[in-house]
C-alpha atoms as a PDB file:
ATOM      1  CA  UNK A   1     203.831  47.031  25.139  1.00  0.00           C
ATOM      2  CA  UNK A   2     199.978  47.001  24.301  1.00  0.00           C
ATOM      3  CA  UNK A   3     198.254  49.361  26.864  1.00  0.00           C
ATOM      4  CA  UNK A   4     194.946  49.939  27.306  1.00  0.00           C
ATOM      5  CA  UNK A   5     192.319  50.236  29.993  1.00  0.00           C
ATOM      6  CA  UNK A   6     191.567  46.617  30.494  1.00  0.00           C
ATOM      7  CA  UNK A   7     195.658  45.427  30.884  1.00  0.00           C
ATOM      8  CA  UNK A   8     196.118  48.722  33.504  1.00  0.00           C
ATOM      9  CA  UNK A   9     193.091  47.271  35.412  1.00  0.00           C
ATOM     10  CA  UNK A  10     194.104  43.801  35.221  1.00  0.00           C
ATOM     11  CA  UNK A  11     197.862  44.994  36.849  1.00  0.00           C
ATOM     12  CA  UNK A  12     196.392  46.796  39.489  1.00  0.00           C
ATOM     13  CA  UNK A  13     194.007  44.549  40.723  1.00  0.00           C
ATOM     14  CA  UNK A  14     197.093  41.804  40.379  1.00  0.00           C
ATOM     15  CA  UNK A  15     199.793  43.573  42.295  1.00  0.00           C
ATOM     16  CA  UNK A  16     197.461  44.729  45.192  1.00  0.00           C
ATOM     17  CA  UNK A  17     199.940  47.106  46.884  1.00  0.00           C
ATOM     18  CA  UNK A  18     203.025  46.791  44.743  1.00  0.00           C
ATOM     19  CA  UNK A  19     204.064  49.365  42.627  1.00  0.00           C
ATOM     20  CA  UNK A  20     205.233  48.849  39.160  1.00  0.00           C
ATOM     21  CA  UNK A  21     208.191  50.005  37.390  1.00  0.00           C
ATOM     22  CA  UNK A  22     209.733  50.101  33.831  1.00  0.00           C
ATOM     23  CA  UNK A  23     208.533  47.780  30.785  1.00  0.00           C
ATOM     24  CA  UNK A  24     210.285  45.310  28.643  1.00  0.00           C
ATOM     25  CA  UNK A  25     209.892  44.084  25.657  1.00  0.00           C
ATOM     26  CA  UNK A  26     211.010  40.932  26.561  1.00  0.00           C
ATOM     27  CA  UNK A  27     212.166  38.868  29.760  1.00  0.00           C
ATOM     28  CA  UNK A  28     215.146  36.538  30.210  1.00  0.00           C
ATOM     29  CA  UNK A  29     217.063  34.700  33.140  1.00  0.00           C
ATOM     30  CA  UNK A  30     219.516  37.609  33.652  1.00  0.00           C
ATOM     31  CA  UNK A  31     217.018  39.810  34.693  1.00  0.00           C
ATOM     32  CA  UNK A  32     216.508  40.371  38.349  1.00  0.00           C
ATOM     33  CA  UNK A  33     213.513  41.128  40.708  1.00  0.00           C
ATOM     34  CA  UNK A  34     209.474  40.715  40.348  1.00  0.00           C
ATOM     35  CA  UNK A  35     207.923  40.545  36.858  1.00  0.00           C
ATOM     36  CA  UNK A  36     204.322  40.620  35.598  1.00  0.00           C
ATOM     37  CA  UNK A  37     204.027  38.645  32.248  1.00  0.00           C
ATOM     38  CA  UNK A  38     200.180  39.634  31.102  1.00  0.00           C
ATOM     39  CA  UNK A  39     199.179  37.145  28.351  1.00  0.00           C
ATOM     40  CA  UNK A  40     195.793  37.464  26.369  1.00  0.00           C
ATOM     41  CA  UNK A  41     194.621  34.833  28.695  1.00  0.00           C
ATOM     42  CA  UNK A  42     196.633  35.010  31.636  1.00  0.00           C
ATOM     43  CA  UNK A  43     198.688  36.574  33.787  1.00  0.00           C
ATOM     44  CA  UNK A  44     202.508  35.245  35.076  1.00  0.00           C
ATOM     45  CA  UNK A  45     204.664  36.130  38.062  1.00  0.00           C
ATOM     46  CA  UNK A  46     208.012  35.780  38.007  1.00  0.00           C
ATOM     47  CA  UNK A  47     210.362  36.285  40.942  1.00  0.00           C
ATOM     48  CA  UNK A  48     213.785  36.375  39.465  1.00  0.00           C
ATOM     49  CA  UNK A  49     215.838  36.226  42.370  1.00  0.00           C
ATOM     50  CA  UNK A  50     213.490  33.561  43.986  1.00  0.00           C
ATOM     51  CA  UNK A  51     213.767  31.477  40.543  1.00  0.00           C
ATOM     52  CA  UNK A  52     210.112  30.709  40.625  1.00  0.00           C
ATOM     53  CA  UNK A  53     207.155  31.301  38.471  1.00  0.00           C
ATOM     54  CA  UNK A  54     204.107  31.059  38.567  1.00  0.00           C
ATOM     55  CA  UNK A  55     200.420  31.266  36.651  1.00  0.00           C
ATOM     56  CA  UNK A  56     197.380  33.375  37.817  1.00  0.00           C
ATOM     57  CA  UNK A  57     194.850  31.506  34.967  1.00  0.00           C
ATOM     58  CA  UNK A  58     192.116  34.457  33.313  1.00  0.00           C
ATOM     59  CA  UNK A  59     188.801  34.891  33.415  1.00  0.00           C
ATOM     60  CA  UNK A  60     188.331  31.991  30.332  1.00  0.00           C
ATOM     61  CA  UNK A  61     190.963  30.020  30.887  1.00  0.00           C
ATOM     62  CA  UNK A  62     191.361  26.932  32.308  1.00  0.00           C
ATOM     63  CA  UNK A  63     193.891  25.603  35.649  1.00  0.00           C
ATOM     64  CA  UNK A  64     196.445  23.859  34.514  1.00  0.00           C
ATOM     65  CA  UNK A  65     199.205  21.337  36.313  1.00  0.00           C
ATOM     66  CA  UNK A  66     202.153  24.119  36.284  1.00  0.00           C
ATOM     67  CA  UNK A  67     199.930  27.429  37.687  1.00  0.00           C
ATOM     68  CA  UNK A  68     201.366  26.463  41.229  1.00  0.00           C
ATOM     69  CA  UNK A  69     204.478  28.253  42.018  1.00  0.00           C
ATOM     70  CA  UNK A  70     207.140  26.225  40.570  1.00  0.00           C
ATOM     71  CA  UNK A  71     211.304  26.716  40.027  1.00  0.00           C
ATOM     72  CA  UNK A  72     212.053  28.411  36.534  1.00  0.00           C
ATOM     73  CA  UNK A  73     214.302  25.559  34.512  1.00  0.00           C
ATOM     74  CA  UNK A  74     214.841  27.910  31.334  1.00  0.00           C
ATOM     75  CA  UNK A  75     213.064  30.467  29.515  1.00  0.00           C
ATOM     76  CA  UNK A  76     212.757  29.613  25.837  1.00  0.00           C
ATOM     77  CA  UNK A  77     210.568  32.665  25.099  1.00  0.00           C
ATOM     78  CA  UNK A  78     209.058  35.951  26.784  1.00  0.00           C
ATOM     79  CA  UNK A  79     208.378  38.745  24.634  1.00  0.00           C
ATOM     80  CA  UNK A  80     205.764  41.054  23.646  1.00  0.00           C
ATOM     81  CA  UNK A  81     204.012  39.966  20.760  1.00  0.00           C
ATOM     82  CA  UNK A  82     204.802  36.551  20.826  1.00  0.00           C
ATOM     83  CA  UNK A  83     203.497  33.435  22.548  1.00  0.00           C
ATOM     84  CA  UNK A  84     205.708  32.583  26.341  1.00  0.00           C
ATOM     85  CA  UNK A  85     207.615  29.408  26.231  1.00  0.00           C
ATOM     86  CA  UNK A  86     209.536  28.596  29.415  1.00  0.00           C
ATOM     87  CA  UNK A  87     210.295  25.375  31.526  1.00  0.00           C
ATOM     88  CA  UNK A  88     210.319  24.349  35.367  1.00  0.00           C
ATOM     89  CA  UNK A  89     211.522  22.134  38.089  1.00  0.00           C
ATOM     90  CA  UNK A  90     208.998  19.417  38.389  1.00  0.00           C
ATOM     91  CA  UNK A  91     208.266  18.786  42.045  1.00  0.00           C
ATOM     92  CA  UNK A  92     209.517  15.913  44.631  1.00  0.00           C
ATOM     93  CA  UNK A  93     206.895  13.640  44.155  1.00  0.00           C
ATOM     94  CA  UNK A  94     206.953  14.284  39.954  1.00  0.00           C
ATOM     95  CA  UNK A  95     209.879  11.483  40.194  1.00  0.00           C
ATOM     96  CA  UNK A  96     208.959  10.642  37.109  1.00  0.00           C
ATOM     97  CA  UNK A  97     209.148  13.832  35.201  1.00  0.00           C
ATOM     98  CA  UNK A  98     212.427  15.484  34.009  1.00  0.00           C
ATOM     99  CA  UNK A  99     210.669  19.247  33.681  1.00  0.00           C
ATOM    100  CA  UNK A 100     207.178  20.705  33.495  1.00  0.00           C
ATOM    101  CA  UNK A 101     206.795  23.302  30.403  1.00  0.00           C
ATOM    102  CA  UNK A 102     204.305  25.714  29.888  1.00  0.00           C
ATOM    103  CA  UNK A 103     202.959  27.657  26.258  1.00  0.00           C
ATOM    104  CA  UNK A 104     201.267  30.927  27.147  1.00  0.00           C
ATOM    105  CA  UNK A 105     198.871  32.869  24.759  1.00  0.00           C
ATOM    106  CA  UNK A 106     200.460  35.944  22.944  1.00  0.00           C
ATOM    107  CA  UNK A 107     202.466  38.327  25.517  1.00  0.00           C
ATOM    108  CA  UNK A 108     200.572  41.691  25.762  1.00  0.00           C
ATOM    109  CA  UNK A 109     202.959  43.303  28.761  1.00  0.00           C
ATOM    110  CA  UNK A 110     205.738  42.415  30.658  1.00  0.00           C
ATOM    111  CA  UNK A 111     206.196  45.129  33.423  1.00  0.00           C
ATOM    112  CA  UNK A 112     208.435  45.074  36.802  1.00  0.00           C
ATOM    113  CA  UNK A 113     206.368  44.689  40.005  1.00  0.00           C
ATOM    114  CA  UNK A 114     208.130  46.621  42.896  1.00  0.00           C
ATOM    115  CA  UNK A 115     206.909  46.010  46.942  1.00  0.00           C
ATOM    116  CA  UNK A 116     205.641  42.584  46.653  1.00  0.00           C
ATOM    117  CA  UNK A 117     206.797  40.957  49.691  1.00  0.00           C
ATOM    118  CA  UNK A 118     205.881  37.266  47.596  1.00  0.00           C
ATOM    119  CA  UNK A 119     204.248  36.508  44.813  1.00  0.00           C
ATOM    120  CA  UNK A 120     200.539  36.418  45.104  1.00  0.00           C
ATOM    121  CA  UNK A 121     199.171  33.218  45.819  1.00  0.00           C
ATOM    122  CA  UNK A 122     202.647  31.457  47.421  1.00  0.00           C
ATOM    123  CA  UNK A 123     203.803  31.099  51.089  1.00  0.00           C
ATOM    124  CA  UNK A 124     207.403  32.794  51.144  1.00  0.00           C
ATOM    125  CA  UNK A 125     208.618  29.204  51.098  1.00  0.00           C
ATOM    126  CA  UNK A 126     207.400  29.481  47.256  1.00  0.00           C
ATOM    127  CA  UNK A 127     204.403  26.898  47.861  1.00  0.00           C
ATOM    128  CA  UNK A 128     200.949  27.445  46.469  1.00  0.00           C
ATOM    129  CA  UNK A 129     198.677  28.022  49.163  1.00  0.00           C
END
């Protein structure tokens, strides 16, 4: 975990009124629950028990295809330290397309979120609103 006042700011203002809870140094598909992934450049919610993920981009980066919220497929990679490597469902009309993936920038935190009702930004049916 790399904590400082700028990555305790940035949690806060993402999480609203959820609470967090304990740390990891790294997440995987047998966890459970809401997770905040803070890259350098972004920050990444994943609802485990919802399978979906999804990307809230940073102040310099830019929006990318696979920020909506989107079903996890696998996760390659998520720990502190290193860069984030997972996949996802593509959508319905991505007939074409067997998965989406997505590279984040190094992983600064990964922290449970407790209270959320949903992630932010997604209808409870896991859309993008």
């Amino acid at each position: 975990m790399i904590e400082d006042e700028d990555t305790t700011a940035r949690i806060a203002t993402l999480t609203g009124t959820g609470h967090t809870g304990e740390d990891r140094d790294e997440l995987t598909r047998e966890q459970t629950g809401q997770w905040l992934v803070l890259s350098l450049s972004s920050a990444h919610f994943f609802d485990m028990d919802a399978g979906l993920v999804t990307r809230i981009p940073g102040y310099h980066a830019i929006e990318m295809v696979t920020d909506a919220g989107r079903p996890i497929r696998s996760i390659e990679q998520c720990k502190v330290g290193d860069v984030g490597i997972w996949t996802m469902e593509p959508f319905p009309h991505e007939h074409d397309l067997e998965f989406r993936w997505h590279r984040s920038s190094f992983i600064v935190r990964i922290v449970r979120v407790v209270g959320l009702e949903r992630l932010p930004g997604l209808t409870k049916t896991g859309c993008q609103r």
